[in-house]
Protein backbone atom coordinates (compact mmCIF):
# COMPACT_ATOMS: atom_id res chain seq x y z
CA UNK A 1 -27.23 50.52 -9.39
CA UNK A 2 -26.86 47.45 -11.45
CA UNK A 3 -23.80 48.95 -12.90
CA UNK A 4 -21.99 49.96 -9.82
CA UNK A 5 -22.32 46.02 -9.15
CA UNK A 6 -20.56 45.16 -12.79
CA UNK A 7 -17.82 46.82 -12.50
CA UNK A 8 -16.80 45.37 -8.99
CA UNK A 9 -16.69 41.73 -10.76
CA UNK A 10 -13.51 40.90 -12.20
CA UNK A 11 -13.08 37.38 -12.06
CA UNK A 12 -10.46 35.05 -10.61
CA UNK A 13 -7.02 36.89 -11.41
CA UNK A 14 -4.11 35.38 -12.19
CA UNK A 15 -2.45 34.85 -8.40
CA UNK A 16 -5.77 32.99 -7.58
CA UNK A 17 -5.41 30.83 -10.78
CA UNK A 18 -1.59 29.86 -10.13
CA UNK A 19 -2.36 28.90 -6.46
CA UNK A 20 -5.58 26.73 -8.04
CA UNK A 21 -2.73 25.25 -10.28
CA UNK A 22 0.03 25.02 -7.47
CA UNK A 23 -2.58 22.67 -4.90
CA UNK A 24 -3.63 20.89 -8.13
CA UNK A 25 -0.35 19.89 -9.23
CA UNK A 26 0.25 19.12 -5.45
CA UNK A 27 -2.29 16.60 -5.38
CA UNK A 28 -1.66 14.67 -8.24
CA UNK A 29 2.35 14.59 -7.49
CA UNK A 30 0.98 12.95 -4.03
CA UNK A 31 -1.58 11.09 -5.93
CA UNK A 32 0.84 9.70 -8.24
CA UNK A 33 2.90 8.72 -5.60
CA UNK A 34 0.90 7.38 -2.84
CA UNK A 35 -1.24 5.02 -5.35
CA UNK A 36 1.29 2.86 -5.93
CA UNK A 37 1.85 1.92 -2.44
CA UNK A 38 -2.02 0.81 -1.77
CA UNK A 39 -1.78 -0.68 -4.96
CA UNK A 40 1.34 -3.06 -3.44
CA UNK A 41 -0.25 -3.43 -0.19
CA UNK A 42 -3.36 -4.63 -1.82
CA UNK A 43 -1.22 -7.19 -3.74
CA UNK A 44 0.23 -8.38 -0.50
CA UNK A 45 -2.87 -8.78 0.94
CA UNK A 46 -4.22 -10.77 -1.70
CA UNK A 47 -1.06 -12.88 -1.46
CA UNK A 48 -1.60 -13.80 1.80
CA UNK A 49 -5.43 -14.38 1.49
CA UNK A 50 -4.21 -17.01 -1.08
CA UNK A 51 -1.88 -19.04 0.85
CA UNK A 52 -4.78 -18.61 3.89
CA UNK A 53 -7.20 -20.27 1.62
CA UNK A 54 -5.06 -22.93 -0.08
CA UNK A 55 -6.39 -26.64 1.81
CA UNK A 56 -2.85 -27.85 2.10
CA UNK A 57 -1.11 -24.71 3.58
CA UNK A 58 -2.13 -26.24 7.47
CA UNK A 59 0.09 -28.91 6.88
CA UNK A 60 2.79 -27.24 5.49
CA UNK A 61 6.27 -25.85 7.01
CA UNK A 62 6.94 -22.82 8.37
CA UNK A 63 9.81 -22.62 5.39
CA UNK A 64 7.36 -23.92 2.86
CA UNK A 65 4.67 -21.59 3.74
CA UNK A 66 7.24 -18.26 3.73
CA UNK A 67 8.63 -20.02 0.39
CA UNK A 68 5.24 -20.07 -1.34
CA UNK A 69 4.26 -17.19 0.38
CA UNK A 70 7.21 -15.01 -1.34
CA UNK A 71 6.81 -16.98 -4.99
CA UNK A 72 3.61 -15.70 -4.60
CA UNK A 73 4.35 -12.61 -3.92
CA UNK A 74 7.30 -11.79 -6.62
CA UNK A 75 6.15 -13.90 -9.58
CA UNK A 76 2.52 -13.82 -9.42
CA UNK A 77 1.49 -9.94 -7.52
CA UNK A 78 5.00 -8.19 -8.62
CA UNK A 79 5.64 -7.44 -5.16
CA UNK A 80 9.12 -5.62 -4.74
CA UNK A 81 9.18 -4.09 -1.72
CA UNK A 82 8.51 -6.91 0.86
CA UNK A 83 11.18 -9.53 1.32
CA UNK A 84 12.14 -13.08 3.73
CA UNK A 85 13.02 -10.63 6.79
CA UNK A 86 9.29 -8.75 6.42
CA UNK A 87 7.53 -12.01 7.31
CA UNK A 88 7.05 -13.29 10.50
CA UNK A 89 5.27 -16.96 10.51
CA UNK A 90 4.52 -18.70 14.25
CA UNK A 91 2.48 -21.72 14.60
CA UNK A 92 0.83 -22.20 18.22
CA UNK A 93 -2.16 -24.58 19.31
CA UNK A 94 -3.50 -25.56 16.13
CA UNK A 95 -3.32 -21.68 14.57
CA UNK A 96 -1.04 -20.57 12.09
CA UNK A 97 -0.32 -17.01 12.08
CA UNK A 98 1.10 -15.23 8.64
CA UNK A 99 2.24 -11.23 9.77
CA UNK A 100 3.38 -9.26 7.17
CA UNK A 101 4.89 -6.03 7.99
CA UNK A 102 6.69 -3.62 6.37
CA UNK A 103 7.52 -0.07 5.43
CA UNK A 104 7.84 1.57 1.98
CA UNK A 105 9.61 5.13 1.49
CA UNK A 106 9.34 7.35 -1.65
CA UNK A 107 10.91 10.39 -2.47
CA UNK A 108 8.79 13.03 -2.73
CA UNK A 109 10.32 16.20 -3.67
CA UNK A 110 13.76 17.35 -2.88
CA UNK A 111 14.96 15.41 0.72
CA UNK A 112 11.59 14.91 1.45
CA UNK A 113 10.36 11.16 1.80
CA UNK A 114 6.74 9.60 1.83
CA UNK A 115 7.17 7.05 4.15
CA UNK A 116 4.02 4.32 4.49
CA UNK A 117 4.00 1.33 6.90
CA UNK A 118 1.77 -1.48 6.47
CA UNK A 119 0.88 -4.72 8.46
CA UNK A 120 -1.33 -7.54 7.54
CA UNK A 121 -2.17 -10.92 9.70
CA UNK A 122 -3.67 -14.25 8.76
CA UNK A 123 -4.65 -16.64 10.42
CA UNK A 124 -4.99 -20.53 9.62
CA UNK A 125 -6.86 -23.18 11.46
CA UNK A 126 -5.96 -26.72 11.67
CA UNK A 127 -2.77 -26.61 11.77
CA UNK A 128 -0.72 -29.62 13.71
């Protein structure tokens, strides 16, 4: 009886092992192209949670604030994909309010696009 059971075991043939490699190398080509995006956002965010904490931003322009807010952005976090017409600034009782928001398409495979959209607020206190 225990051989009847051996010879039924064969192992993962070679159609299971190509479709193991096909989702695999599915994966990472998603992997490798979805990481870069978070890694962005998370750049953008971090740019905006530094102009948020600087003391002087409050008292500020609107111009300044974008200004600094896109130096920021391009020399010190390598941001590329977020320009002047992604940020929205508006200043109302007191509150400053920094929006970010913004899209970011990648080519996937063929004329298939990964297409990501992203949106970040900050606010600021004490501002005149």
């Amino acid at each position: 009886m225990i051989n009847k059971f051996k010879s039924r075991q064969t192992g993962e043939g070679l159609t299971s092992l190509l479709f193991t490699l096909f989702f695999i190398g599915c994966v990472v080509l998603i992997a490798l192209r979805v990481v870069p995006l978070y890694l962005e956002y998370f750049q953008v965010v971090s740019s905006l949670e530094g102009i948020a904490e600087e003391p002087e931003t409050s008292k500020k322009s609107l111009k300044e604030i974008k200004k600094n807010l896109l130096r920021r952005m391009r020399d010190i976090n390598d941001v590329e994909r977020v320009n002047d017409e992604h940020i929205t600034i508006t200043k109302k009782k007191g509150l400053i309010t920094i929006s970010v928001d913004y899209e970011a398409r990648v080519p996937m495979i063929a004329n298939f696009d990964l297409i990501a959209s992203f949106n970040k607020n900050v606010e600021i206190s004490g501002a005149d």
